[in-house]
Protein backbone atom coordinates (compact mmCIF):
# COMPACT_ATOMS: atom_id res chain seq x y z
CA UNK A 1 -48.35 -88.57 66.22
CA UNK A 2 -44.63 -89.85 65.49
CA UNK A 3 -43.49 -86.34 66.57
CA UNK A 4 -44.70 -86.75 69.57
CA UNK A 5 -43.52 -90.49 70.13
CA UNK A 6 -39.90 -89.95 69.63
CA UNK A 7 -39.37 -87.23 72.20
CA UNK A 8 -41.67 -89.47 75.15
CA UNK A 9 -39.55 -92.86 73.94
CA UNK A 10 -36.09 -90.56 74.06
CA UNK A 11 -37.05 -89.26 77.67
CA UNK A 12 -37.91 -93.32 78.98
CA UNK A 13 -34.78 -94.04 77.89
CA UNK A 14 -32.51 -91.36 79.33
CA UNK A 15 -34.94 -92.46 82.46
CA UNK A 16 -34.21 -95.68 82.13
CA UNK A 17 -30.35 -95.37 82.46
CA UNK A 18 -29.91 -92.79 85.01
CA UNK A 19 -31.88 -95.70 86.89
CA UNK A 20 -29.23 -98.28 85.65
CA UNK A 21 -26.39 -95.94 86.36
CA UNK A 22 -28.10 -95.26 90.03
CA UNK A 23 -28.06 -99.13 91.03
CA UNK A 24 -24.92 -99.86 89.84
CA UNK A 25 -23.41 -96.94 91.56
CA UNK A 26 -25.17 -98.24 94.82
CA UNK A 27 -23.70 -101.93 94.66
CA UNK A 28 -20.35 -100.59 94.03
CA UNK A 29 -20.35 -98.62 97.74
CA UNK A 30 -21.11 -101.98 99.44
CA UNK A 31 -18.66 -102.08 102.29
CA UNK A 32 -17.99 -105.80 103.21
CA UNK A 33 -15.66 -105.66 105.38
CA UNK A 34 -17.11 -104.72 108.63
CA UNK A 35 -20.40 -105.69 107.20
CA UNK A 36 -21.52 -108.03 110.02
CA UNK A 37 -20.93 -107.96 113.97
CA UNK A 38 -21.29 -111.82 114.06
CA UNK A 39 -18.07 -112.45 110.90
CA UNK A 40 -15.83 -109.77 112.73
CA UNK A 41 -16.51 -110.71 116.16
CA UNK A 42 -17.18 -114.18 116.47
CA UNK A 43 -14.15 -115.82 116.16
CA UNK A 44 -11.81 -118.40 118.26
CA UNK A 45 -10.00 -116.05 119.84
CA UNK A 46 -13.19 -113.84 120.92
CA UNK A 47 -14.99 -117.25 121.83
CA UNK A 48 -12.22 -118.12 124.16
CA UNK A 49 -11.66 -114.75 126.06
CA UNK A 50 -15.21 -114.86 126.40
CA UNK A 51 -15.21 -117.98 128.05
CA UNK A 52 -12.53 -117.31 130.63
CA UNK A 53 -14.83 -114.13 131.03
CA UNK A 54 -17.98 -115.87 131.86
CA UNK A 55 -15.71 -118.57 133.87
CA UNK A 56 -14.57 -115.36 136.38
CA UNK A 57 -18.28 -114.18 136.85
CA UNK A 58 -19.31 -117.64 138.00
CA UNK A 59 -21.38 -118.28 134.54
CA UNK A 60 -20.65 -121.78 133.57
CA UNK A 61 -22.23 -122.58 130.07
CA UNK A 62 -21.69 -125.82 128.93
CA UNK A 63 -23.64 -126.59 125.79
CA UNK A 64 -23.27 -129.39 123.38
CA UNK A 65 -23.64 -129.14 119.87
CA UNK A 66 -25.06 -131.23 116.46
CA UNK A 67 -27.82 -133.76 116.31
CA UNK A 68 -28.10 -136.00 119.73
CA UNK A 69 -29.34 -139.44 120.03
CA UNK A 70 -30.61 -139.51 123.40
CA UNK A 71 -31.91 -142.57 125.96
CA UNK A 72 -33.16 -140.45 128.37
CA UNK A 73 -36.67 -139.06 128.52
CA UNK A 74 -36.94 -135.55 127.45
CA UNK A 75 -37.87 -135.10 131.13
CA UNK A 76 -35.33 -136.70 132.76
CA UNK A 77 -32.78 -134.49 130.54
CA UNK A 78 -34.85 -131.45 131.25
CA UNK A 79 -34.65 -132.36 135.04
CA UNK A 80 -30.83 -133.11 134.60
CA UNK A 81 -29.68 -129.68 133.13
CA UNK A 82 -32.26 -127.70 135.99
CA UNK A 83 -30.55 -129.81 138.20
CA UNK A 84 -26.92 -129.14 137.64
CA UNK A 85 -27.83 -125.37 137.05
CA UNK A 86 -29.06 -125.37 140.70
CA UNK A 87 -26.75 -127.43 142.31
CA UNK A 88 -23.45 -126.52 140.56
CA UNK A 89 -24.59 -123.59 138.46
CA UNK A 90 -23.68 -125.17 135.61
CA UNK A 91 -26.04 -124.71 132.54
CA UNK A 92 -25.94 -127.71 130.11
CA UNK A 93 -28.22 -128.12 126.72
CA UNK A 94 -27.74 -128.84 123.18
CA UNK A 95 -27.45 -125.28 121.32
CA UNK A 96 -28.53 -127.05 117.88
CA UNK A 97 -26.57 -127.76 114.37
CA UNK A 98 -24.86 -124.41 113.48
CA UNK A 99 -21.18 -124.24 114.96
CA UNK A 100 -19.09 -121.45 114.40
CA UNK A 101 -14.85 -121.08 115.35
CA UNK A 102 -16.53 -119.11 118.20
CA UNK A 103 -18.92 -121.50 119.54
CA UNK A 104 -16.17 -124.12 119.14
CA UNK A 105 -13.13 -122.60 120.99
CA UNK A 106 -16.09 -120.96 123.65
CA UNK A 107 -17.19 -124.76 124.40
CA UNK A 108 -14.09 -126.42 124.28
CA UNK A 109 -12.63 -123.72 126.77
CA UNK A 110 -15.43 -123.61 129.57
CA UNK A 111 -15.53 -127.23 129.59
CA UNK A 112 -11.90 -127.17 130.38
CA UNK A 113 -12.28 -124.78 132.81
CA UNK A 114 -15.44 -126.77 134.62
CA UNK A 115 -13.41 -129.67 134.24
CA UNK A 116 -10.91 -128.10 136.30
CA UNK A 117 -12.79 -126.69 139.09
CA UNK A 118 -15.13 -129.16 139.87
CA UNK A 119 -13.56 -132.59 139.03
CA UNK A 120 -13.14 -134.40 135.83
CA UNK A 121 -16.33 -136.51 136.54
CA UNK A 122 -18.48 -133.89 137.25
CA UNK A 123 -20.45 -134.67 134.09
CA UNK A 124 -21.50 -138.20 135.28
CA UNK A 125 -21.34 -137.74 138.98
CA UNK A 126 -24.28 -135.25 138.20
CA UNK A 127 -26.28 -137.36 136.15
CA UNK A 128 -25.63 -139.92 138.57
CA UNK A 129 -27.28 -137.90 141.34
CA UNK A 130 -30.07 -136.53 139.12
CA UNK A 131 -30.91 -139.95 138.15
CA UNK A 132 -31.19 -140.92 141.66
CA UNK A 133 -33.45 -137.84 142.48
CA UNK A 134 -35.62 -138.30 139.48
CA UNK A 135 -36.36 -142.02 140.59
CA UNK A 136 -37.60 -140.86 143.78
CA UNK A 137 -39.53 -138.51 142.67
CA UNK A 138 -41.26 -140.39 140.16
């Protein structure tokens, strides 16, 4: 019976490392450098040509970012953002917590741009009109 153990416990164990030598060989291949779309793409530059891109096709995206304490009703906000999408096609919302360089420089470059073509007020002359809109109709 030990004859026949040594052999069985000498082939688990030549097993056993080409298994070890297979995963090791496998983590050392791991190519990190264009390992993502999102790390190699999304970055301040990209976020601002895409912007001015959006800007040219009439796409005005205007999110905020990060928590939001808000004093409006969720349907008055809800009625403000449909609002200035039809009226000025400009699409406001808050895009949540995570912000990257790209969302950054994307943000801080179409709201320039807005800024710039419709007025530097257009933010509150909006609400200002929603508000009045939403009162009627409620």
């Amino acid at each position: 019976m030990r004859n026949i153990q040594k052999p069985i416990m000498k082939i688990q164990l030549i097993i056993l490392l080409f298994l070890n030598f297979g995963v090791v060989c496998s983590q050392e291949k791991n190519n990190t450098e264009n390992d993502s779309i999102i790390w190699t793409k999304a970055t301040c530059e990209s976020g601002t040509q895409q912007a001015e891109i959006d800007f040219e096709n009439g796409k005005y995206v205007c999110y905020s970012y990060g928590l939001i304490f808000q004093t409006e009703s969720p349907e008055f906000i809800e009625f403000l953002n449909d609002y200035r999408k039809k009226k000025y096609g400009i699409i406001t919302g808050n895009a949540g917590c995570v912000v990257t360089d790209y969302t950054k420089c994307y943000s801080k470059k179409m709201t320039k741009l807005v800024l710039k073509k419709f007025g530097p007020k257009i933010f509150k002359k909006s609400k200002k009109e929603a508000e009045k809109l939403f009162a009627k109709k409620n």
